[in-house]
C-alpha atoms as a PDB file:
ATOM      1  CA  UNK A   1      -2.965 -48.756 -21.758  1.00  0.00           C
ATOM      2  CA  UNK A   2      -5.039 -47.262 -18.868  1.00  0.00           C
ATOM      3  CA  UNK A   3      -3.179 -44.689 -18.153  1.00  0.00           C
ATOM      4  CA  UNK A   4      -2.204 -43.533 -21.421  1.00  0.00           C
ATOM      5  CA  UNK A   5      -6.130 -43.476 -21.963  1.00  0.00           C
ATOM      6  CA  UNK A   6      -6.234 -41.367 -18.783  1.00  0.00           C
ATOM      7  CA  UNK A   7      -3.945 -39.378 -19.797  1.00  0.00           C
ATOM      8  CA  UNK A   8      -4.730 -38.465 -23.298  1.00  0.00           C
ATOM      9  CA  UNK A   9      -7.976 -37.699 -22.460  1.00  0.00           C
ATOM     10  CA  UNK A  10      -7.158 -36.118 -19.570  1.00  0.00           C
ATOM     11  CA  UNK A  11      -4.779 -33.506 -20.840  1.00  0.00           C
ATOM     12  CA  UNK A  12      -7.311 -32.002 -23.412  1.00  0.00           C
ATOM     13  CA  UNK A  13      -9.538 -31.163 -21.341  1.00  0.00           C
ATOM     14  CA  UNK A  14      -7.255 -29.230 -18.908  1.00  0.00           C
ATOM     15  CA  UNK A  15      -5.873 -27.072 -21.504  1.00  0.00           C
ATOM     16  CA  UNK A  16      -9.327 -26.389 -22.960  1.00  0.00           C
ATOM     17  CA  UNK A  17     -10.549 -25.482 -18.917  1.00  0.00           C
ATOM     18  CA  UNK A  18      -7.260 -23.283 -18.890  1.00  0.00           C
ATOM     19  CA  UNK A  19      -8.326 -21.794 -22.702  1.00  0.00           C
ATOM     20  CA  UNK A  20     -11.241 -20.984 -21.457  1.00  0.00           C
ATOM     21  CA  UNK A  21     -10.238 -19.210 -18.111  1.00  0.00           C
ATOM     22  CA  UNK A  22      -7.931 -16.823 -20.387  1.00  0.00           C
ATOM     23  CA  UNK A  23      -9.962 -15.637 -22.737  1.00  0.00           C
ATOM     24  CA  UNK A  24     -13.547 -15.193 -20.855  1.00  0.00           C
ATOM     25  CA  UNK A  25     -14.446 -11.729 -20.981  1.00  0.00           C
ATOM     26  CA  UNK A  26     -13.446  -9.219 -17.586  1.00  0.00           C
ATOM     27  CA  UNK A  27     -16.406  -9.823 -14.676  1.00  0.00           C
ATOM     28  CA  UNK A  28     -17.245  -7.965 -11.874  1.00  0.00           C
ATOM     29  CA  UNK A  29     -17.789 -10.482  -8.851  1.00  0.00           C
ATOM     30  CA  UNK A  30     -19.758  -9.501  -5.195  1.00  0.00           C
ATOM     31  CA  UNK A  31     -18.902 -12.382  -3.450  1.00  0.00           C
ATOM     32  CA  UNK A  32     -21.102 -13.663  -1.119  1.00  0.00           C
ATOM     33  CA  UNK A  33     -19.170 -13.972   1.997  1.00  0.00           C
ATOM     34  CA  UNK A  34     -21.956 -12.960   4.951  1.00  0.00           C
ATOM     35  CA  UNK A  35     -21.966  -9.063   6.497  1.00  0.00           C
ATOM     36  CA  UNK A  36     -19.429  -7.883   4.939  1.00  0.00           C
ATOM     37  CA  UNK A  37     -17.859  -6.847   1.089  1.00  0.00           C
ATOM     38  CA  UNK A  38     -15.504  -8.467  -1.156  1.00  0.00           C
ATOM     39  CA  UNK A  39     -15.454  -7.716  -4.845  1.00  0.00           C
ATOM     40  CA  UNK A  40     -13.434  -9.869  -7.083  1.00  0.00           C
ATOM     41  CA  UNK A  41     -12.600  -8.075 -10.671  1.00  0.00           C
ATOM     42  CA  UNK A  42     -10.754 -10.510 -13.122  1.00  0.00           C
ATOM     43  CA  UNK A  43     -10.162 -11.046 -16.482  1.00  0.00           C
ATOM     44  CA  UNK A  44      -8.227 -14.653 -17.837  1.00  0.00           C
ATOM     45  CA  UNK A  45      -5.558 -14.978 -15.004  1.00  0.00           C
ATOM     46  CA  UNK A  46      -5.375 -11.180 -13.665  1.00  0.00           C
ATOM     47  CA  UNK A  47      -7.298 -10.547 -10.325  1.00  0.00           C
ATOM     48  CA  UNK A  48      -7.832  -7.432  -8.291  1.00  0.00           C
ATOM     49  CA  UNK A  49     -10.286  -7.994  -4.905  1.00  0.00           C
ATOM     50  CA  UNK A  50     -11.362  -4.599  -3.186  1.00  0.00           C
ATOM     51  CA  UNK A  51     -11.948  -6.401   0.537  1.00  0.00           C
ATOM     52  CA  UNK A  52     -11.900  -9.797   2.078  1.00  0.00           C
ATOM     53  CA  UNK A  53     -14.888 -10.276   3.840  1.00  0.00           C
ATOM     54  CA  UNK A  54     -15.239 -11.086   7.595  1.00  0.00           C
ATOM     55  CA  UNK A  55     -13.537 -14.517   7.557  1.00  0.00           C
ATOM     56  CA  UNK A  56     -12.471 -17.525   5.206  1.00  0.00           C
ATOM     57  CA  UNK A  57     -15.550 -17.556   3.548  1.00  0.00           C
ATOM     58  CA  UNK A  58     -13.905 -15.755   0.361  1.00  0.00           C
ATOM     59  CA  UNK A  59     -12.220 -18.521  -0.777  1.00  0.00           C
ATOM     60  CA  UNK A  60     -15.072 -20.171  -1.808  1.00  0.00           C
ATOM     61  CA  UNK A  61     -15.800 -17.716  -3.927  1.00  0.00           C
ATOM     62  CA  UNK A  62     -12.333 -17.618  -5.229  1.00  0.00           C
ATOM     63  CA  UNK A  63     -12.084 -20.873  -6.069  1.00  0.00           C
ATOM     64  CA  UNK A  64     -15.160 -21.052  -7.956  1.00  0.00           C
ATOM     65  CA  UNK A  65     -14.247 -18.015 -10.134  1.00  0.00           C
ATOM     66  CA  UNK A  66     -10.536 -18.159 -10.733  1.00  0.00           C
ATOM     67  CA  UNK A  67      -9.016 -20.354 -12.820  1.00  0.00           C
ATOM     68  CA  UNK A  68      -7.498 -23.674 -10.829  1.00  0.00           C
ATOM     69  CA  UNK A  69      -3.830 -23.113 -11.992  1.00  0.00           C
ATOM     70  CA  UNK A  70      -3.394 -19.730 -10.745  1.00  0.00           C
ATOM     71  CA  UNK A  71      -3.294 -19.121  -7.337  1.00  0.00           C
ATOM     72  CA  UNK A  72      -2.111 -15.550  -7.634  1.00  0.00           C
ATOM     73  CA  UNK A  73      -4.233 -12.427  -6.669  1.00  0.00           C
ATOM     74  CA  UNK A  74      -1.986  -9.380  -8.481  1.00  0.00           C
ATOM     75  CA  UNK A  75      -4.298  -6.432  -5.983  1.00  0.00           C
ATOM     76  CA  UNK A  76      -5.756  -6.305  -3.341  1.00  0.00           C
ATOM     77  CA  UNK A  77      -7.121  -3.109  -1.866  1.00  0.00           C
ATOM     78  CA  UNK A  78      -8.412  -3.118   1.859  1.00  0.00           C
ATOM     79  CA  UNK A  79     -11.143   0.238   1.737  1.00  0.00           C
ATOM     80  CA  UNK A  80     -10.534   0.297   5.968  1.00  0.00           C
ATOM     81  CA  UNK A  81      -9.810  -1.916   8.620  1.00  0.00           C
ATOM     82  CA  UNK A  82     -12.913  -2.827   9.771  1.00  0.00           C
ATOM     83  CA  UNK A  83     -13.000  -6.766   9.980  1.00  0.00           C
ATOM     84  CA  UNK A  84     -16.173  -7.146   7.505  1.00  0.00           C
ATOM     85  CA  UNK A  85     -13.618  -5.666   5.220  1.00  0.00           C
ATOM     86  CA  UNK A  86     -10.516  -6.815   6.057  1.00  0.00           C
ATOM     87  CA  UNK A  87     -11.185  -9.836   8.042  1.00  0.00           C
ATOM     88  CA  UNK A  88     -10.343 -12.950   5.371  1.00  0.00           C
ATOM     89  CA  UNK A  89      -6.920 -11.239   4.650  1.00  0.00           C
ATOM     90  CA  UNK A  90      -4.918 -13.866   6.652  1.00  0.00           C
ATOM     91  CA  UNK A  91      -6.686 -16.466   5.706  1.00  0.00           C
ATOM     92  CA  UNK A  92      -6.062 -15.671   2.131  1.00  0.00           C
ATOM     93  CA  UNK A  93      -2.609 -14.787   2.418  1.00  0.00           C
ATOM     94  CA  UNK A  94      -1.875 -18.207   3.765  1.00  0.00           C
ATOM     95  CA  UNK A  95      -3.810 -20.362   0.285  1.00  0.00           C
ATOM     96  CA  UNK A  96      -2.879 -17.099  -2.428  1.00  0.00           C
ATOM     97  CA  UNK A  97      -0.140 -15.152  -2.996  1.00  0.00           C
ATOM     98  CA  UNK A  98      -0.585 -11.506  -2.662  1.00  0.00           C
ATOM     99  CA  UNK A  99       1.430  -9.484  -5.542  1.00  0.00           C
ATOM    100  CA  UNK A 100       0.356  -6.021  -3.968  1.00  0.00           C
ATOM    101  CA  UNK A 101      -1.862  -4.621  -1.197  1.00  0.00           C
ATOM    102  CA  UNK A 102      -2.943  -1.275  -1.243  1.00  0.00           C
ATOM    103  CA  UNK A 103      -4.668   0.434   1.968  1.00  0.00           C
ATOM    104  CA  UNK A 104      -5.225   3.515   3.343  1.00  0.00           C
ATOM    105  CA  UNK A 105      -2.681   4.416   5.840  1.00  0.00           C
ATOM    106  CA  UNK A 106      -4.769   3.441   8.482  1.00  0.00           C
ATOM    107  CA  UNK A 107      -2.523   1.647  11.012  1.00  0.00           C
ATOM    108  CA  UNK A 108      -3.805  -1.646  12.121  1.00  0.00           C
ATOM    109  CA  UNK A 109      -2.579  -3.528  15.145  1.00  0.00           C
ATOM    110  CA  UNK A 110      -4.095  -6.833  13.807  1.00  0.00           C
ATOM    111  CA  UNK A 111      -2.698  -7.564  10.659  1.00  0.00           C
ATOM    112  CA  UNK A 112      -0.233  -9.871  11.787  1.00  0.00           C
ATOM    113  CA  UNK A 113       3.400  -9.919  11.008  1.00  0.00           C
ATOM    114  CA  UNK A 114       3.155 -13.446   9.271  1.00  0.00           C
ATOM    115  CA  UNK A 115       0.473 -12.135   7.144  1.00  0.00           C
ATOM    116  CA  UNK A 116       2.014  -9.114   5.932  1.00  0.00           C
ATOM    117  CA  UNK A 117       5.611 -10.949   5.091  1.00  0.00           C
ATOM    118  CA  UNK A 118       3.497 -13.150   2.618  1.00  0.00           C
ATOM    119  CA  UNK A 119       2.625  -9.817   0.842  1.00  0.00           C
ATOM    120  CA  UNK A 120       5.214  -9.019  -1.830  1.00  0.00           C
ATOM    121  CA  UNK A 121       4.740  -5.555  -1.844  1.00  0.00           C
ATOM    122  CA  UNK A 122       2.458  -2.546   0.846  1.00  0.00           C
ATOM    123  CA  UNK A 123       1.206   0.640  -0.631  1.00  0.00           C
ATOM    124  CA  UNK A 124      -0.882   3.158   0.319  1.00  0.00           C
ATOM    125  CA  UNK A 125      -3.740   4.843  -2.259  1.00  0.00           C
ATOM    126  CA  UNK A 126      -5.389   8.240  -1.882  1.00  0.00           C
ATOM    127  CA  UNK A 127      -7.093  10.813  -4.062  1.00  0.00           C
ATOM    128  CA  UNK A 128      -5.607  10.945  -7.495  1.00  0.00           C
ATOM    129  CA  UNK A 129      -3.441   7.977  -7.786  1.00  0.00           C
ATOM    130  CA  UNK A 130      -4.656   5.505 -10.449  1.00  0.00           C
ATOM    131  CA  UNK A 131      -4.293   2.105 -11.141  1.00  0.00           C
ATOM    132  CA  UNK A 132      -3.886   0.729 -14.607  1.00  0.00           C
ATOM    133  CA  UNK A 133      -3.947  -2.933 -15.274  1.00  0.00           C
ATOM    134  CA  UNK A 134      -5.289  -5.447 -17.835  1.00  0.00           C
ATOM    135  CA  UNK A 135      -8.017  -3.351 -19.720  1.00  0.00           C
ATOM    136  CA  UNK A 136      -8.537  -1.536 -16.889  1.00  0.00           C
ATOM    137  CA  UNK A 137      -8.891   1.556 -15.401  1.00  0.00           C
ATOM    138  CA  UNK A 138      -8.643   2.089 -11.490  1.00  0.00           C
ATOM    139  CA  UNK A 139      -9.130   5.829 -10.279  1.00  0.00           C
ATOM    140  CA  UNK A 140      -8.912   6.822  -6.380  1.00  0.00           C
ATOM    141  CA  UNK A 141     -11.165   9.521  -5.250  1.00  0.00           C
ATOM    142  CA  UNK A 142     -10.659   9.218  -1.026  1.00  0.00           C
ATOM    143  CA  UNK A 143      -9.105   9.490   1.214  1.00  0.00           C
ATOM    144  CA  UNK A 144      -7.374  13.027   0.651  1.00  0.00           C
ATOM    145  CA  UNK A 145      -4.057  13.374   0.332  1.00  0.00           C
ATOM    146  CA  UNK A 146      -2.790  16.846   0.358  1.00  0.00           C
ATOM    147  CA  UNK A 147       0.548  16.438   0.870  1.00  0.00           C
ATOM    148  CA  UNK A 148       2.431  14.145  -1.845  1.00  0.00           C
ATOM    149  CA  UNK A 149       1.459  13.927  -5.612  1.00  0.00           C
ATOM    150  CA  UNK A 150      -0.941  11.337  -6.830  1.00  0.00           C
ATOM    151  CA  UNK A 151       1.006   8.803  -8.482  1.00  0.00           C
ATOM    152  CA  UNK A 152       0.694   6.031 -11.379  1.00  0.00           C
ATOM    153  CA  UNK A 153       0.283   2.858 -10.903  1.00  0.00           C
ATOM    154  CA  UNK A 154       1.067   0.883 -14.293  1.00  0.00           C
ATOM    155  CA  UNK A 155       1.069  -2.937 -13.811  1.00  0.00           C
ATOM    156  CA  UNK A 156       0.139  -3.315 -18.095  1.00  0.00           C
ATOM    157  CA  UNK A 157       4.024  -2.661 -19.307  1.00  0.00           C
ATOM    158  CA  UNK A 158       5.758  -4.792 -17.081  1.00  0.00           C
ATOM    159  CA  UNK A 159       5.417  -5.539 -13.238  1.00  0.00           C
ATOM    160  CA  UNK A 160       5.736  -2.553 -10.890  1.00  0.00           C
ATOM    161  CA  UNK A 161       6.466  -2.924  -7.597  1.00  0.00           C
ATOM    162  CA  UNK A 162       5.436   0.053  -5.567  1.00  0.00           C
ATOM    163  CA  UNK A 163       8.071   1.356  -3.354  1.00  0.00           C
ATOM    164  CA  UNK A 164       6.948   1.657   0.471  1.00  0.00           C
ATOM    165  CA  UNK A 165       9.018   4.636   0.904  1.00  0.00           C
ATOM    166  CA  UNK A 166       6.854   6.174  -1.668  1.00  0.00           C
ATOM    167  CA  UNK A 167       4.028   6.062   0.062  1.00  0.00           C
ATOM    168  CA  UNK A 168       1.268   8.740   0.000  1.00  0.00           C
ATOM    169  CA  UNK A 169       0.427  10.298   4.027  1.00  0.00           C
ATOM    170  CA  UNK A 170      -3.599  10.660   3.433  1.00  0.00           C
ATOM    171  CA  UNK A 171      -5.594  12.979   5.559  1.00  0.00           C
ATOM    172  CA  UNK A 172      -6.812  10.396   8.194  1.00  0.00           C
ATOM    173  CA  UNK A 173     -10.057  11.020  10.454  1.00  0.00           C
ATOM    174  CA  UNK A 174     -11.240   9.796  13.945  1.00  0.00           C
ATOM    175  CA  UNK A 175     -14.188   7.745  12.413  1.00  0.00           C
ATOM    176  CA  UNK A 176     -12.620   4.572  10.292  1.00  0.00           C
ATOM    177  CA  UNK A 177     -15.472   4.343   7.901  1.00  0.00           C
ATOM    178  CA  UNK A 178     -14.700   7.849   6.930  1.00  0.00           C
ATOM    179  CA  UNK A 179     -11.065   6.758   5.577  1.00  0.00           C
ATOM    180  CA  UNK A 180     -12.443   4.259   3.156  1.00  0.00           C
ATOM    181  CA  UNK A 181     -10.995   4.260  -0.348  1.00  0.00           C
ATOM    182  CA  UNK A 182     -13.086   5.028  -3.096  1.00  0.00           C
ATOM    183  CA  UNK A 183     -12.534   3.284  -6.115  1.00  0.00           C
ATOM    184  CA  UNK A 184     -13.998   4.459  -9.538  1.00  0.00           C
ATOM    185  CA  UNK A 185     -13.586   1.000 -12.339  1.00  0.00           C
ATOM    186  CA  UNK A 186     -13.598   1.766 -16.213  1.00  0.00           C
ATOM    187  CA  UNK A 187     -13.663  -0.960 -18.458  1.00  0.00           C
ATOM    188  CA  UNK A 188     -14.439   0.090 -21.848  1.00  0.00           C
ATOM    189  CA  UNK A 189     -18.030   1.498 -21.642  1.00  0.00           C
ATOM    190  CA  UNK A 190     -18.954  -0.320 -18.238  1.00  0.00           C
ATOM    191  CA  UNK A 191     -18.113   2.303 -14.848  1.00  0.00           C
ATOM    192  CA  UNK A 192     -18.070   0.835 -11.335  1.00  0.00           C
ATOM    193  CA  UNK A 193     -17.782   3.122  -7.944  1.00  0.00           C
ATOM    194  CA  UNK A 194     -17.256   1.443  -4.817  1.00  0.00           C
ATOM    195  CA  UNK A 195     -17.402   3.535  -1.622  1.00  0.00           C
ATOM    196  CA  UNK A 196     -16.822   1.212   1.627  1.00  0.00           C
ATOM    197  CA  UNK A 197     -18.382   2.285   4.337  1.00  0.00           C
ATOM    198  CA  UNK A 198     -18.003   6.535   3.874  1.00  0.00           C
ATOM    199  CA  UNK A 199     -20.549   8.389   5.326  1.00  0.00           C
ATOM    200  CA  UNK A 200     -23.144  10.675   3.679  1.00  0.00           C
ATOM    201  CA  UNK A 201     -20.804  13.339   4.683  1.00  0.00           C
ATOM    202  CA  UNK A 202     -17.967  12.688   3.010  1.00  0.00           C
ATOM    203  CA  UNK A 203     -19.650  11.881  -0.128  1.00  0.00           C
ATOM    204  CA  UNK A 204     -20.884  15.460  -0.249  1.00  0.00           C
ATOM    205  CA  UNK A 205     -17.450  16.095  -0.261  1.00  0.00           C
ATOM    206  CA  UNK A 206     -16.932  14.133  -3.274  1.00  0.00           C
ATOM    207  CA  UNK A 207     -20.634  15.569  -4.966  1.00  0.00           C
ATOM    208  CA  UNK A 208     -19.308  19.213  -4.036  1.00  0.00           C
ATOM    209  CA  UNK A 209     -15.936  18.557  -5.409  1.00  0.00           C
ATOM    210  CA  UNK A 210     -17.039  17.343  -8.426  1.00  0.00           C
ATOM    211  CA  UNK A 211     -15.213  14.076  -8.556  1.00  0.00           C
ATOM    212  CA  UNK A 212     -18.287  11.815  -9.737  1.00  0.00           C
ATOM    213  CA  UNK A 213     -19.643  10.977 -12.951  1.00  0.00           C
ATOM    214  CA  UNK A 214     -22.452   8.801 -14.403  1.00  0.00           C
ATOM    215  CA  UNK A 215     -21.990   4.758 -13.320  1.00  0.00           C
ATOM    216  CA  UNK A 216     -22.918   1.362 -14.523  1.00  0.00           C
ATOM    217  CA  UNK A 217     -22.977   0.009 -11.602  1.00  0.00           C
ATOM    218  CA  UNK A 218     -22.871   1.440  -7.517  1.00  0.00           C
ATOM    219  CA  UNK A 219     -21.633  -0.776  -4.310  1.00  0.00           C
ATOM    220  CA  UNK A 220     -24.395   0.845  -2.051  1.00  0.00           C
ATOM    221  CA  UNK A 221     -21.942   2.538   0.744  1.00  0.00           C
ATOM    222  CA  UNK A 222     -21.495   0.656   4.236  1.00  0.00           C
ATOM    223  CA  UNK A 223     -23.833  -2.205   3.605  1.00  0.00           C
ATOM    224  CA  UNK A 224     -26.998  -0.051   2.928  1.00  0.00           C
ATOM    225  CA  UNK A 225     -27.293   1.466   6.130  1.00  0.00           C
ATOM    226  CA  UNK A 226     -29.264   5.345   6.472  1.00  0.00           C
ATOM    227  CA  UNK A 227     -26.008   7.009   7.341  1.00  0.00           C
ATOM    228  CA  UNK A 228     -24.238   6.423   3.495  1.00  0.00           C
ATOM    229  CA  UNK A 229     -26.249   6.459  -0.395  1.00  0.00           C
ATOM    230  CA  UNK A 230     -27.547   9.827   0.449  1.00  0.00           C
ATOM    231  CA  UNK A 231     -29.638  11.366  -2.772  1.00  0.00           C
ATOM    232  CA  UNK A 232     -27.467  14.159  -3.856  1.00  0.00           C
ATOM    233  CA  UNK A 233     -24.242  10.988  -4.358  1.00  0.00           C
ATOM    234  CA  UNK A 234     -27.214   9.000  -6.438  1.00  0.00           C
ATOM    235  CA  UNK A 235     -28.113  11.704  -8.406  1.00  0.00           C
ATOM    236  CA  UNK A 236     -24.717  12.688  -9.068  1.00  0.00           C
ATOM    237  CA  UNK A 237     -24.008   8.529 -10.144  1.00  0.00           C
ATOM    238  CA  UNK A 238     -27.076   7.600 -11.458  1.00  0.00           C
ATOM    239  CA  UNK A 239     -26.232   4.203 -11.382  1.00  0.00           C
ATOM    240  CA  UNK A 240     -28.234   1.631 -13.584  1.00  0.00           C
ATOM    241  CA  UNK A 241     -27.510  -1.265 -11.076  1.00  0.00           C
ATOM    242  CA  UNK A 242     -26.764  -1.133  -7.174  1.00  0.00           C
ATOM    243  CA  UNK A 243     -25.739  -3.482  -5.288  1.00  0.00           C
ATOM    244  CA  UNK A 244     -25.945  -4.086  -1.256  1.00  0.00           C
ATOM    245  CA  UNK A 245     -23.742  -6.689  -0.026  1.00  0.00           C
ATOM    246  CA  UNK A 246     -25.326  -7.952   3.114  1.00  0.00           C
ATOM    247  CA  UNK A 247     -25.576 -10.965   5.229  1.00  0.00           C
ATOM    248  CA  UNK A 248     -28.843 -13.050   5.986  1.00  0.00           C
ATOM    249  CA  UNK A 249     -30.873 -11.706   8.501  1.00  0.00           C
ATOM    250  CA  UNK A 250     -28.123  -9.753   9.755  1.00  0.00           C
ATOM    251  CA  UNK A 251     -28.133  -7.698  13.329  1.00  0.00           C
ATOM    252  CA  UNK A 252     -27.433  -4.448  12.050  1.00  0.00           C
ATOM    253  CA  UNK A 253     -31.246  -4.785   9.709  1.00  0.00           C
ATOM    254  CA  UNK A 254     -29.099  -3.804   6.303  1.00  0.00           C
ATOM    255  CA  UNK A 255     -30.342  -2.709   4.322  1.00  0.00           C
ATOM    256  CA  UNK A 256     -32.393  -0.146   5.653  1.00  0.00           C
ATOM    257  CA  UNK A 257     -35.549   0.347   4.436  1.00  0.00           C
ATOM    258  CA  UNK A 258     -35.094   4.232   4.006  1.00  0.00           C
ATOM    259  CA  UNK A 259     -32.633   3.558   1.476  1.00  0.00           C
ATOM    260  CA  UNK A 260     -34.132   1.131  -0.778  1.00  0.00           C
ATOM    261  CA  UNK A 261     -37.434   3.375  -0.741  1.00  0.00           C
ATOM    262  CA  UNK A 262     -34.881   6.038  -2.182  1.00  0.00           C
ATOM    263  CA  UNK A 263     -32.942   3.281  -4.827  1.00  0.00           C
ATOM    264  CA  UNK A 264     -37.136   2.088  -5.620  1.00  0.00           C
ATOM    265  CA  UNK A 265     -38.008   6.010  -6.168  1.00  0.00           C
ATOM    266  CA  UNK A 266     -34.889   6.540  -8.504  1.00  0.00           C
ATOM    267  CA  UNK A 267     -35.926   3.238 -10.522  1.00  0.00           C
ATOM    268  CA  UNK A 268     -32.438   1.716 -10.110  1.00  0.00           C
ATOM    269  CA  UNK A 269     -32.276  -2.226 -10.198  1.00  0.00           C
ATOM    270  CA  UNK A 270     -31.558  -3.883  -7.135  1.00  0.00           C
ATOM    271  CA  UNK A 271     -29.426  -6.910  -5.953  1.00  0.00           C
ATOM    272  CA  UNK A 272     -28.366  -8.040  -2.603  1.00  0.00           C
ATOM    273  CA  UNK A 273     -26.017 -11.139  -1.596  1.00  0.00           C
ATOM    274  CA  UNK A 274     -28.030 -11.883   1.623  1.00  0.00           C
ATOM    275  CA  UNK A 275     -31.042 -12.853  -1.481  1.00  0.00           C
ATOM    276  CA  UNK A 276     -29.173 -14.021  -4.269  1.00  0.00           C
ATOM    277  CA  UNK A 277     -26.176 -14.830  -3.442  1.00  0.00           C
ATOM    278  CA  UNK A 278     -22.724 -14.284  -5.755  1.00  0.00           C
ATOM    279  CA  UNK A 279     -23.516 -12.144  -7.748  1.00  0.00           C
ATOM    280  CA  UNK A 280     -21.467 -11.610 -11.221  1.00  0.00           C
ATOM    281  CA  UNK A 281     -21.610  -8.691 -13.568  1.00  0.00           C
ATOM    282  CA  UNK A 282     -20.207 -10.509 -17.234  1.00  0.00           C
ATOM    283  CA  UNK A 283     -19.122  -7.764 -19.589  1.00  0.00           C
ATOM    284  CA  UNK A 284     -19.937  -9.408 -22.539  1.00  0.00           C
ATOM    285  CA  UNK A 285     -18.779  -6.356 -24.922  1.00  0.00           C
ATOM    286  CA  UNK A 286     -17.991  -2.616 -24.619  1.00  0.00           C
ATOM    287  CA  UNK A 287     -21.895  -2.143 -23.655  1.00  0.00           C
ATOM    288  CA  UNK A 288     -23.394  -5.031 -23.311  1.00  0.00           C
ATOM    289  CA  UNK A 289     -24.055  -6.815 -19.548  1.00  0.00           C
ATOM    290  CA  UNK A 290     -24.970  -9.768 -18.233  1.00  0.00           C
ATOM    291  CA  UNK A 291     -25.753 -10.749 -14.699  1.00  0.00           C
ATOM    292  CA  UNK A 292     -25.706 -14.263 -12.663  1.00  0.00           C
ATOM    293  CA  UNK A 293     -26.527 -15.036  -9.283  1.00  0.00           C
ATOM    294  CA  UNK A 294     -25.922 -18.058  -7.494  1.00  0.00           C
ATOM    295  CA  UNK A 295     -29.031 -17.959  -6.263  1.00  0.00           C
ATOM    296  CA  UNK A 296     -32.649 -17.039  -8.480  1.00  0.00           C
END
């Protein structure tokens, strides 16, 4: 009698849980995972993460935000190699399974063979190519590519695989941070650019090209430090919201000060992970936002 008690009870209130996870509205996650970035965007039971963090500490944060049954991450895109970027990859290969993983080109001697066999499917992503999925809109502006066609990425139809022969040969440079994908996110109304670590340099590139528009939101590039966020890329953005992912009291003293005078002067609103934690942009409808942190 017990158990059937248990059980009716307990079966209810999974599938309302599981209810729940499917129909909350898409979210915009900066996980708090130390010196380092890892952006979770999902919507019911379809994940993409741009990054991994330096180390396990991004399952935490997936648990907490996914829904328990699915254990399934359908993208993830690696901006660089660096290991604040790239570092909780193995780790979450080993607990998730990994539909596709988009990089850069970049080679990388340390993503180990075990890892990359748990990966269903490698691709690379340059300037052009586009990603759509759920309600989604995914649009790469770097690295350049000049030699092979931007391509189409269409996961809403039916599940593409991309082909690793068709892989796009971007322009690589010396300095890593320089190769990071740049991803511009449309949902509806909302608009998301995330930059990785790329220099001021390079984002005059992308100012003088005239691949930037107006934002919601802006991942402040390589942590907040003086050599990315330059004025002419916020004035191009003018983002309402930036956001510097950052550990506690970390070495490198990001975010620099310089910077956040210039965010302060341009009266955009501030949040940092090394303060308050995870911190989730809800997009409640087409223009309306709403913002947690784990911490006040």
């Amino acid at each position: 009698m017990k158990i059937h008690t248990y059980v009716m009870i307990t079966l209810p209130l999974v599938a309302f849980f599981a209810l729940h996870s499917f129909f909350r509205p898409p979210r915009v996650v900066f996980c708090d995972v130390g010196q380092g970035d890892a952006i979770l965007i999902i919507q019911g039971t379809t994940q993409l993460l741009i990054d991994t963090g330096p180390d396990r500490s991004i399952e935490t944060c997936l648990y907490q935000q996914m829904p328990f049954f699915d254990r399934t991450i359908e993208i993830v895109i690696i901006s660089h190699p660096d290991l604040d970027h790239k570092g909780g990859l193995e780790h979450l290969a080993r607990y998730f399974q990994i539909d596709t993983l988009f990089f850069n080109g970049e080679p990388d001697q340390e993503w180990s063979m075990q890892t990359l066999l748990q990966i269903q499917s490698l691709a690379t992503l340059a300037d052009g190519d586009r990603i759509n999925i759920a309600d989604w809109e995914i649009d790469c502006l770097w690295p350049p590519d000049e030699n092979t066609q931007p391509r189409i990425w269409d996961f809403r139809e039916k599940k593409q695989i991309p082909d690793i022969k068709t892989r796009r040969t971007p322009t690589l440079l010396s300095d890593t941070n320089a190769n990071s994908i740049v991803i511009r996110l449309k949902i509806d109304a909302f608009s998301a650019l995330f930059s990785g670590d790329l220099p001021e340099k390079y984002e005059k590139r992308l100012v003088d090209e005239k691949k930037l528009s107006q934002v919601t939101l802006l991942k402040a590039g390589h942590h907040g430090s003086k050599t990315s966020t330059s004025t002419p890329f916020l004035e191009e953005l003018r983002p309402t919201h930036i956001v510097f992912s950052v550990g506690k009291r970390n070495s490198y003293h990001h975010p620099h000060q310089e910077i956040l005078d210039k965010v302060i002067k341009k009266q955009i609103q501030i949040w940092r992970t090394d303060k308050q934690g995870t911190i989730t942009f809800n997009l409640r409808s087409k223009s309306e936002v709403a913002i947690h942190t784990s911490r006040p």
